[in-house]
Each structure stands twice: as C-alpha cells, then as structure tokens.
Protein backbone atom coordinates (compact mmCIF):
# COMPACT_ATOMS: atom_id res chain seq x y z
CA UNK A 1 0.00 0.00 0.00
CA UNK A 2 0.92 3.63 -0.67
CA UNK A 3 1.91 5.33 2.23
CA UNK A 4 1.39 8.66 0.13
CA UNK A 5 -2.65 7.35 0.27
CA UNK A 6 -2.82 6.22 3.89
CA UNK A 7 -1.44 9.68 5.68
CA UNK A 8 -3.50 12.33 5.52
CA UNK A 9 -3.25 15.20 3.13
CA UNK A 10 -1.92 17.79 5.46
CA UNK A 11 0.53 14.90 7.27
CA UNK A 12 3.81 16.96 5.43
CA UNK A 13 3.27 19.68 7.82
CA UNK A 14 4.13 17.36 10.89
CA UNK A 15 6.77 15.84 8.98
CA UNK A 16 8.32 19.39 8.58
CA UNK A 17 7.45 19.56 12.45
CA UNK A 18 9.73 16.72 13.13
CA UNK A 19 12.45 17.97 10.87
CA UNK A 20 11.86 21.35 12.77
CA UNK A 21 12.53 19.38 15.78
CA UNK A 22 15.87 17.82 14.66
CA UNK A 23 16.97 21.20 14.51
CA UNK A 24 16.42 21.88 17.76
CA UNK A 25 17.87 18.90 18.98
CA UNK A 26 20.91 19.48 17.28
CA UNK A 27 21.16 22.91 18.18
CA UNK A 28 20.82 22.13 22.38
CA UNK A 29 23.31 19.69 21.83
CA UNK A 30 25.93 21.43 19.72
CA UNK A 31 25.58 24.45 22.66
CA UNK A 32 26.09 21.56 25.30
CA UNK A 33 29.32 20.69 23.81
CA UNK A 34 30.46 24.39 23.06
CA UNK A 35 29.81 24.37 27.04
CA UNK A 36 31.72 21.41 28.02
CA UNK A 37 35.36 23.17 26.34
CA UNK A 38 34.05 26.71 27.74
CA UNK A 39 33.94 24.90 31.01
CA UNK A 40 35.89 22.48 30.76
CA UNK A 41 33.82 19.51 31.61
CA UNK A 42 35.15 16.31 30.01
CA UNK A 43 33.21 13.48 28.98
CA UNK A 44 31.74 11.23 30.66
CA UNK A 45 30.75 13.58 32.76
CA UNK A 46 27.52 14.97 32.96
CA UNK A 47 27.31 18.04 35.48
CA UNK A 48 29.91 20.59 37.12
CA UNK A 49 30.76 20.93 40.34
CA UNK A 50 31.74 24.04 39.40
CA UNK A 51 30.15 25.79 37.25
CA UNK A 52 26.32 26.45 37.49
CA UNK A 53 26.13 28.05 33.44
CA UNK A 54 27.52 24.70 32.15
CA UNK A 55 24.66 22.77 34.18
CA UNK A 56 21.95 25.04 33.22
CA UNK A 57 23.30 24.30 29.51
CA UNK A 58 23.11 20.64 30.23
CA UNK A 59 19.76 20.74 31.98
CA UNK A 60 18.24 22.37 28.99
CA UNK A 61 18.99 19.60 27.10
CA UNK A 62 18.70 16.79 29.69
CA UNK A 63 15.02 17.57 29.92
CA UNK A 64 14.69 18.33 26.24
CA UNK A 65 15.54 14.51 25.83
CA UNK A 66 13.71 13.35 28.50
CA UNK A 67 9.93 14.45 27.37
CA UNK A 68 10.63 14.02 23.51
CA UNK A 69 9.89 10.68 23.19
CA UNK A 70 6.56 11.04 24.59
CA UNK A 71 6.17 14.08 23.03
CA UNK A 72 6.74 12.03 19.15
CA UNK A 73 4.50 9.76 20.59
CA UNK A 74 1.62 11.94 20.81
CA UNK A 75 2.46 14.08 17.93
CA UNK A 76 2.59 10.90 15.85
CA UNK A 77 -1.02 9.81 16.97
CA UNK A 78 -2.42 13.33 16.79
CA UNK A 79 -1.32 13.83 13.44
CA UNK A 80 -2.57 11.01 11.54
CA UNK A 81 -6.26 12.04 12.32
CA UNK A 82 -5.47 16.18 13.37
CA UNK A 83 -2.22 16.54 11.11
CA UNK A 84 -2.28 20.56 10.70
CA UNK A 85 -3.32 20.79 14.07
CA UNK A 86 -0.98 18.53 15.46
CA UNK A 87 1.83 20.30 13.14
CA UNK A 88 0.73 23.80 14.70
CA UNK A 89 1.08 22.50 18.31
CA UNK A 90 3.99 20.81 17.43
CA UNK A 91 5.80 24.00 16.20
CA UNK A 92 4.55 25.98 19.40
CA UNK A 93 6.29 23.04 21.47
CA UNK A 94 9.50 23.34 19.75
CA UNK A 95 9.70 26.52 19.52
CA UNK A 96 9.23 26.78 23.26
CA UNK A 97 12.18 24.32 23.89
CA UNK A 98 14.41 27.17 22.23
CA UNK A 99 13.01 29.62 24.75
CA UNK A 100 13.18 26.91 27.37
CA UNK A 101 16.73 26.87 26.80
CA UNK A 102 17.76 30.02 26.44
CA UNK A 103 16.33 31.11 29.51
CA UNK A 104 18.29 27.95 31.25
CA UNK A 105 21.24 29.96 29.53
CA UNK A 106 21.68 33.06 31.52
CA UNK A 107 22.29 30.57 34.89
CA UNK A 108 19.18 31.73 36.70
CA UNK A 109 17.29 28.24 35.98
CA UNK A 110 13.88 30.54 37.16
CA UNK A 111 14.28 32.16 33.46
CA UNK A 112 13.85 28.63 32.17
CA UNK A 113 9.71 29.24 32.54
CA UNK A 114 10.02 31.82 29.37
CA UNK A 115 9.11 28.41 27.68
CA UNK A 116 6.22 27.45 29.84
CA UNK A 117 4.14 28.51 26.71
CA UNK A 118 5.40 24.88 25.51
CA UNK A 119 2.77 23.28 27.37
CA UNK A 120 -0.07 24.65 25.20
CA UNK A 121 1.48 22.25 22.11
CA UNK A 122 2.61 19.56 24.18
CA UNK A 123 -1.09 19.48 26.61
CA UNK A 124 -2.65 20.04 22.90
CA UNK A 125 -1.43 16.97 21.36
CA UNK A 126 -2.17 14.85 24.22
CA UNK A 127 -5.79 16.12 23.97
CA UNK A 128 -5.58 15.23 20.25
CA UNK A 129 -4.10 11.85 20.78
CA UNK A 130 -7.03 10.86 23.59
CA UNK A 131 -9.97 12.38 21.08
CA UNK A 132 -8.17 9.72 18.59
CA UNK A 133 -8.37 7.28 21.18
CA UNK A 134 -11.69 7.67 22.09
CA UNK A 135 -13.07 8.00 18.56
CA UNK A 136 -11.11 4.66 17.40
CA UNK A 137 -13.03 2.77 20.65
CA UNK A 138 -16.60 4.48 19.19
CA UNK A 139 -17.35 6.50 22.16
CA UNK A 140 -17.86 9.76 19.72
C-alpha cells in the first residue's frame, strides 16, 4: 500500500514539524558541547561541580531529551487524524524548547519558565491523541 494514500493530506506539515525538531535537537546539543570546552567539563561527565552556566546548559537539554519521546509519541497519533493541528502545536512546542533553553542559559534556571508557553502544544497533542483514542473505541 501507498503510504502517500494512507497519511493524511496535510501529514507533510508534521513531517516538517519533526524535521523542525531535529533542529532543535541538534542545536541544544551542539551548545552543550560548546559548554563542556568553555567549562571544561570532560566526557563522561555529565554536570559541574563548578560551574552552574555549564549545568543550566546541560539541563536544557537533559530535559529536552527526557519528554521528547513522549512528546513524538503523541504528535505521531495526533497527526494522523489532526495533522495541521498537530503540526501547529507541534511548532509551538518546539519553539518553546528554544526559549526553554535560552532562559536555562543566563544561569538563573527561574528564566527557564520563558518556555512554559510549551505546554499549550505539548497538553494540545495529548488532547488530540485521547480524542483519537476515544473515537477509534466508538465512544464519539
């Protein structure tokens, strides 16, 4: 079967979303190793007991990683029924991760929040993903 006839029109959109997303993963992670020579933190090592900039850099990332697989996971669902929905969310929760970060940045880890607009395309694809649910077990 064509997979070109089985995804919805619209599903480029979230594929650009993911590519979007690649970005920013590569982007948090090329600024974590531009940290670790600033700093001086050598591999394997994962946090400074020295300098709090270099773990804010880290932890921007760190939790970047740790909520994107769920967050493909509901994207993914969302979009095959919601795909330019899903793709707008998407953007707003990526988008936030940059601001996430670069308000983990300065060292004040408060300024992190200036991405707590994320939650509007992360809590928005969950939605989607349990209106897909319920609609594939008939209850509307």
């Amino acid at each position: 079967m064509d997979m070109l006839q089985v995804l919805p029109a619209n599903f480029g959109y979230v594929i650009f979303t993911y590519l979007y997303s690649w970005i920013m993963l590569c982007y948090l992670g090329v600024k974590v190793g531009g940290a670790r020579k600033k700093y001086d933190v050598k591999y394997p090592t994962m946090y400074s007991d020295k300098d709090q900039v270099f773990n804010c850099i880290q932890r921007a990332h760190q939790n970047t990683l740790e909520v994107y697989p769920q967050w493909l996971v509901f994207q993914t669902i969302a979009a095959l029924v919601y795909p330019t929905a899903a793709a707008v969310l998407g953007a707003i929760w990526v988008t936030s991760r940059f601001s996430y970060a670069w308000g983990y940045y300065t060292g004040d880890p408060s300024k992190r929040m200036k991405g707590a607009y994320g939650y509007i395309g992360y809590l928005g694809v969950i939605g989607l993903s349990i209106s897909v649910a319920l609609q594939l077990l008939g209850v509307f």
